[in-house]
C-alpha atoms as a PDB file:
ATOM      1  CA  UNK A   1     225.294 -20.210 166.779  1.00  0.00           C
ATOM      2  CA  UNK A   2     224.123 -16.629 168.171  1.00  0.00           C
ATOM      3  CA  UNK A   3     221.678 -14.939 166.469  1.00  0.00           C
ATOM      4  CA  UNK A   4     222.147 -10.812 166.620  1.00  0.00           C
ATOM      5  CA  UNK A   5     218.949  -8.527 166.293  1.00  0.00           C
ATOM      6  CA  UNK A   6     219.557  -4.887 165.691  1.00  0.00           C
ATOM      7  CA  UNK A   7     217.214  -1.951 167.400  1.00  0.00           C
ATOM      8  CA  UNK A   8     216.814   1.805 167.968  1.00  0.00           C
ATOM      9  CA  UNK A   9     217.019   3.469 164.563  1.00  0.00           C
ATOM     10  CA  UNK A  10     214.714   6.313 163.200  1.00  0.00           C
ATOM     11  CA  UNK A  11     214.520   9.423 161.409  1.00  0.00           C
ATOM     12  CA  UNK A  12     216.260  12.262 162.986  1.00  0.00           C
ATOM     13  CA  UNK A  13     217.573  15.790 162.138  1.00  0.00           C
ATOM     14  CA  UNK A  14     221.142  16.707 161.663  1.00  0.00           C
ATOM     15  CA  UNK A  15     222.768  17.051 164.691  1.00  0.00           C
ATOM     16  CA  UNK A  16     220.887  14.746 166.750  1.00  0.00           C
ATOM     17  CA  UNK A  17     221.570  11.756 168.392  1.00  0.00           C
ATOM     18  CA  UNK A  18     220.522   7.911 168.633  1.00  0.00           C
ATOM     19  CA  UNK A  19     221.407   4.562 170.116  1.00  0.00           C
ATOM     20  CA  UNK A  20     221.590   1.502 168.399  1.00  0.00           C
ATOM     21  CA  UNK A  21     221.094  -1.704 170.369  1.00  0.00           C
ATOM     22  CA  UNK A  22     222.483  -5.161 169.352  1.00  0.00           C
ATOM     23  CA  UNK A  23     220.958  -7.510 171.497  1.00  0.00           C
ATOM     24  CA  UNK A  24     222.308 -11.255 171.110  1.00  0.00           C
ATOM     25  CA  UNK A  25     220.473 -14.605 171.809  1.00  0.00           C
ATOM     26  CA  UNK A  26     223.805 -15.670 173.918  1.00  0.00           C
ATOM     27  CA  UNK A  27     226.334 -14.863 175.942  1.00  0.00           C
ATOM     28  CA  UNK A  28     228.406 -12.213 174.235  1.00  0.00           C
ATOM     29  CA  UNK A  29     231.643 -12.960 176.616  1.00  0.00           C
ATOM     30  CA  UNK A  30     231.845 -15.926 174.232  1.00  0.00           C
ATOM     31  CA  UNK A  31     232.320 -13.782 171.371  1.00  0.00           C
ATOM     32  CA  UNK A  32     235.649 -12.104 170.741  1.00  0.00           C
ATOM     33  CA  UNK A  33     235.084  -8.467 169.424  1.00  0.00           C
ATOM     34  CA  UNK A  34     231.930  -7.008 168.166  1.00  0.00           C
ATOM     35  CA  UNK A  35     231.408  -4.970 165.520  1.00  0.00           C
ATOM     36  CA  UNK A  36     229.039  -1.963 164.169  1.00  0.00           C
ATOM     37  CA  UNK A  37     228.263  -1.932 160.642  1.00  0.00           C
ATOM     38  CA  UNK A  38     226.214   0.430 158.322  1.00  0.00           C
ATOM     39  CA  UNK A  39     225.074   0.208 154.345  1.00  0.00           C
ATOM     40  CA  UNK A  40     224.240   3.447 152.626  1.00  0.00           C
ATOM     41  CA  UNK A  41     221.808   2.804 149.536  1.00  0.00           C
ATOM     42  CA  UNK A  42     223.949   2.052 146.573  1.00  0.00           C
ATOM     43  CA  UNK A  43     227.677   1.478 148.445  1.00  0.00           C
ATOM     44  CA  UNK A  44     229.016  -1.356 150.133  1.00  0.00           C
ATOM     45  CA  UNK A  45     228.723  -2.172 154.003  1.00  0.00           C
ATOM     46  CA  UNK A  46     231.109  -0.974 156.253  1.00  0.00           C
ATOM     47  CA  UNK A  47     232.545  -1.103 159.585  1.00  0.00           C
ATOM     48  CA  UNK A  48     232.012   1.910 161.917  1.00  0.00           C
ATOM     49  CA  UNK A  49     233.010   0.843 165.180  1.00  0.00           C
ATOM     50  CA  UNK A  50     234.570  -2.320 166.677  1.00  0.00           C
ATOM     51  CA  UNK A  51     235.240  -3.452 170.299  1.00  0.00           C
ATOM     52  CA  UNK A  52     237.459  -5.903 172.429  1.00  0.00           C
ATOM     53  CA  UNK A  53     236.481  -7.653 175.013  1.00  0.00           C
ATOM     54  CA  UNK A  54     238.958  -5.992 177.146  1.00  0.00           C
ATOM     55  CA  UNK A  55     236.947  -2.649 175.903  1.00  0.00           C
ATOM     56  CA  UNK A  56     239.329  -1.467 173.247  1.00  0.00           C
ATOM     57  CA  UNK A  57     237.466   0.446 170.690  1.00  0.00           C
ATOM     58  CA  UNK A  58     238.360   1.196 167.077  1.00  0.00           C
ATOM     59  CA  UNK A  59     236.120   3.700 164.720  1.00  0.00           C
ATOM     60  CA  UNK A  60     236.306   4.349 161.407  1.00  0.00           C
ATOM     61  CA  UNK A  61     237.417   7.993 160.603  1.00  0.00           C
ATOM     62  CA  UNK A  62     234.128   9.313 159.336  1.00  0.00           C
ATOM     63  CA  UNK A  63     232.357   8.335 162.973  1.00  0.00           C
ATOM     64  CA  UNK A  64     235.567   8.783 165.257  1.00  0.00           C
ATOM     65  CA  UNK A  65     234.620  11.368 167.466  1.00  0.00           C
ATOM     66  CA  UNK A  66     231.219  11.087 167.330  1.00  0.00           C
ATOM     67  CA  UNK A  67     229.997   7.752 168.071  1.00  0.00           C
ATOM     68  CA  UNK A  68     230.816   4.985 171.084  1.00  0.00           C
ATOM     69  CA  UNK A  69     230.533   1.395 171.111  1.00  0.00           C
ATOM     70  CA  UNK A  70     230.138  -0.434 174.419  1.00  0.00           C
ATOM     71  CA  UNK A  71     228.874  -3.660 175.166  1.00  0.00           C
ATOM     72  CA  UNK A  72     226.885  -4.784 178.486  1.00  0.00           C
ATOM     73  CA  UNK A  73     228.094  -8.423 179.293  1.00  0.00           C
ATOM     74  CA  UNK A  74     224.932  -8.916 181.509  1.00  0.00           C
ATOM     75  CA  UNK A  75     222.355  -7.792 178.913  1.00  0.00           C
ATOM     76  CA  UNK A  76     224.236  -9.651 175.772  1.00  0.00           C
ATOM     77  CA  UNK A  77     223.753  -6.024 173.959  1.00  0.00           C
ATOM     78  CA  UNK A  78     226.492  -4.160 172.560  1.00  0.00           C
ATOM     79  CA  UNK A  79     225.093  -0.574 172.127  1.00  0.00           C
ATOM     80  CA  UNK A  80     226.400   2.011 169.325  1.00  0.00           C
ATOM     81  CA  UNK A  81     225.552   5.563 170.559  1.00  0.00           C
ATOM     82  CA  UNK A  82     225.659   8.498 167.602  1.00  0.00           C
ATOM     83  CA  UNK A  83     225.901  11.918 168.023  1.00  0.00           C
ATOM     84  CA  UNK A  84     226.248  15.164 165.964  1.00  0.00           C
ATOM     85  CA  UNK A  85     224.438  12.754 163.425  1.00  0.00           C
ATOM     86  CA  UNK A  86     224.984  14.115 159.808  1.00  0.00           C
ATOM     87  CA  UNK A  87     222.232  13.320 156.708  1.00  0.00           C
ATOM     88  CA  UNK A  88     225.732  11.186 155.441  1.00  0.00           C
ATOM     89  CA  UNK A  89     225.195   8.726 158.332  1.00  0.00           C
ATOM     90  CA  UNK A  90     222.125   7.794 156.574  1.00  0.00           C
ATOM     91  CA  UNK A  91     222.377   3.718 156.202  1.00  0.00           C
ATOM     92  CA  UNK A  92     221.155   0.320 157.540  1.00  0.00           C
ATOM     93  CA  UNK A  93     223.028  -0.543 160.398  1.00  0.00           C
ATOM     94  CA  UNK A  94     224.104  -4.419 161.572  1.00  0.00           C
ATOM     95  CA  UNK A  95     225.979  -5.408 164.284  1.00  0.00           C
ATOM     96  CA  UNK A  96     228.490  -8.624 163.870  1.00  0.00           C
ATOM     97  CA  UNK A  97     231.056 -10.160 164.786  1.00  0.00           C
ATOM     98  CA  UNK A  98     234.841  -8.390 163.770  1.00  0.00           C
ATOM     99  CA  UNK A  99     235.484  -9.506 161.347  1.00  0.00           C
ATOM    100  CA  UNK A 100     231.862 -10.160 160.707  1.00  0.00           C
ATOM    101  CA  UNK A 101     230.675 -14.057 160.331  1.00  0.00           C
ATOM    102  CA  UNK A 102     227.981 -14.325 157.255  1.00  0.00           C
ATOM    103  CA  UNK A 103     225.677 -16.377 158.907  1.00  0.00           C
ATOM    104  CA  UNK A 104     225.187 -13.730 161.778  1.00  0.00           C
ATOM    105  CA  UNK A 105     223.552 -10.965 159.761  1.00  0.00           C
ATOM    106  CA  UNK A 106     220.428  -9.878 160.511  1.00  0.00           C
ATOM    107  CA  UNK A 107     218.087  -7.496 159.407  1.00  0.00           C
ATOM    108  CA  UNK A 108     219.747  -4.164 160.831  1.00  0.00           C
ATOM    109  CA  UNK A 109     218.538  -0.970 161.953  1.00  0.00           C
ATOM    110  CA  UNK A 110     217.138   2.131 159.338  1.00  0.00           C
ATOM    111  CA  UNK A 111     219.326   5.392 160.853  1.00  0.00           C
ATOM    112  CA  UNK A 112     217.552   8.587 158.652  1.00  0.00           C
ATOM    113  CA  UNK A 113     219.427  11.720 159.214  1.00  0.00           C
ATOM    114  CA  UNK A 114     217.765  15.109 157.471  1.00  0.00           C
ATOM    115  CA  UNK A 115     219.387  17.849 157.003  1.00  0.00           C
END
């Protein structure tokens, strides 16, 4: 099974910008779409962004606009790129599977957005 392992968050100021790397121990053309997914303190996880292999993206309404998904076959990394962050996009973020697979959670990425 693939193991997924989550990179590039930090604490940044509203209205800045990151991007998230999801790097994965195989290839990633194996996998059908990919998927971003965040966890503010106290709420439930979510999905942000998801992606096709054939590059069809879908966002969630409260990132569309702002953030882009895209995966690099050759690297195994799907990449989530946020910008005009807001102190609301604070959260852990995982990549998975869409729908996501259990067993393929990993430890996710801290995003910190002050205002």
């Amino acid at each position: 099974q693939v193991q997924l392992g989550e990179s590039g968050g930090g604490l940044v100021q509203a209205g800045g910008s990151l991007r998230l790397s999801c790097i994965a121990s195989k290839s990633i053309t194996t996998i059908n779409n990919m998927g971003w997914y965040r966890q503010a303190p106290g709420k439930q996880r979510e999905l942000v962004a998801s992606l096709t292999p054939t590059d069809h993206s879908h966002y969630s309404d409260s990132v569309k606009g702002r953030f882009t998904i895209a995966r690099d076959n050759a690297q195994n990394t799907v990449y989530l790129q946020m910008n005009s962050l807001k102190p609301e996009d604070t959260a852990v973020y995982y990549c998975n599977t869409y729908p996501y697979r259990t067993v393929y959670w990993g430890q996710g990425t801290q995003v910190t957005v002050s205002s």
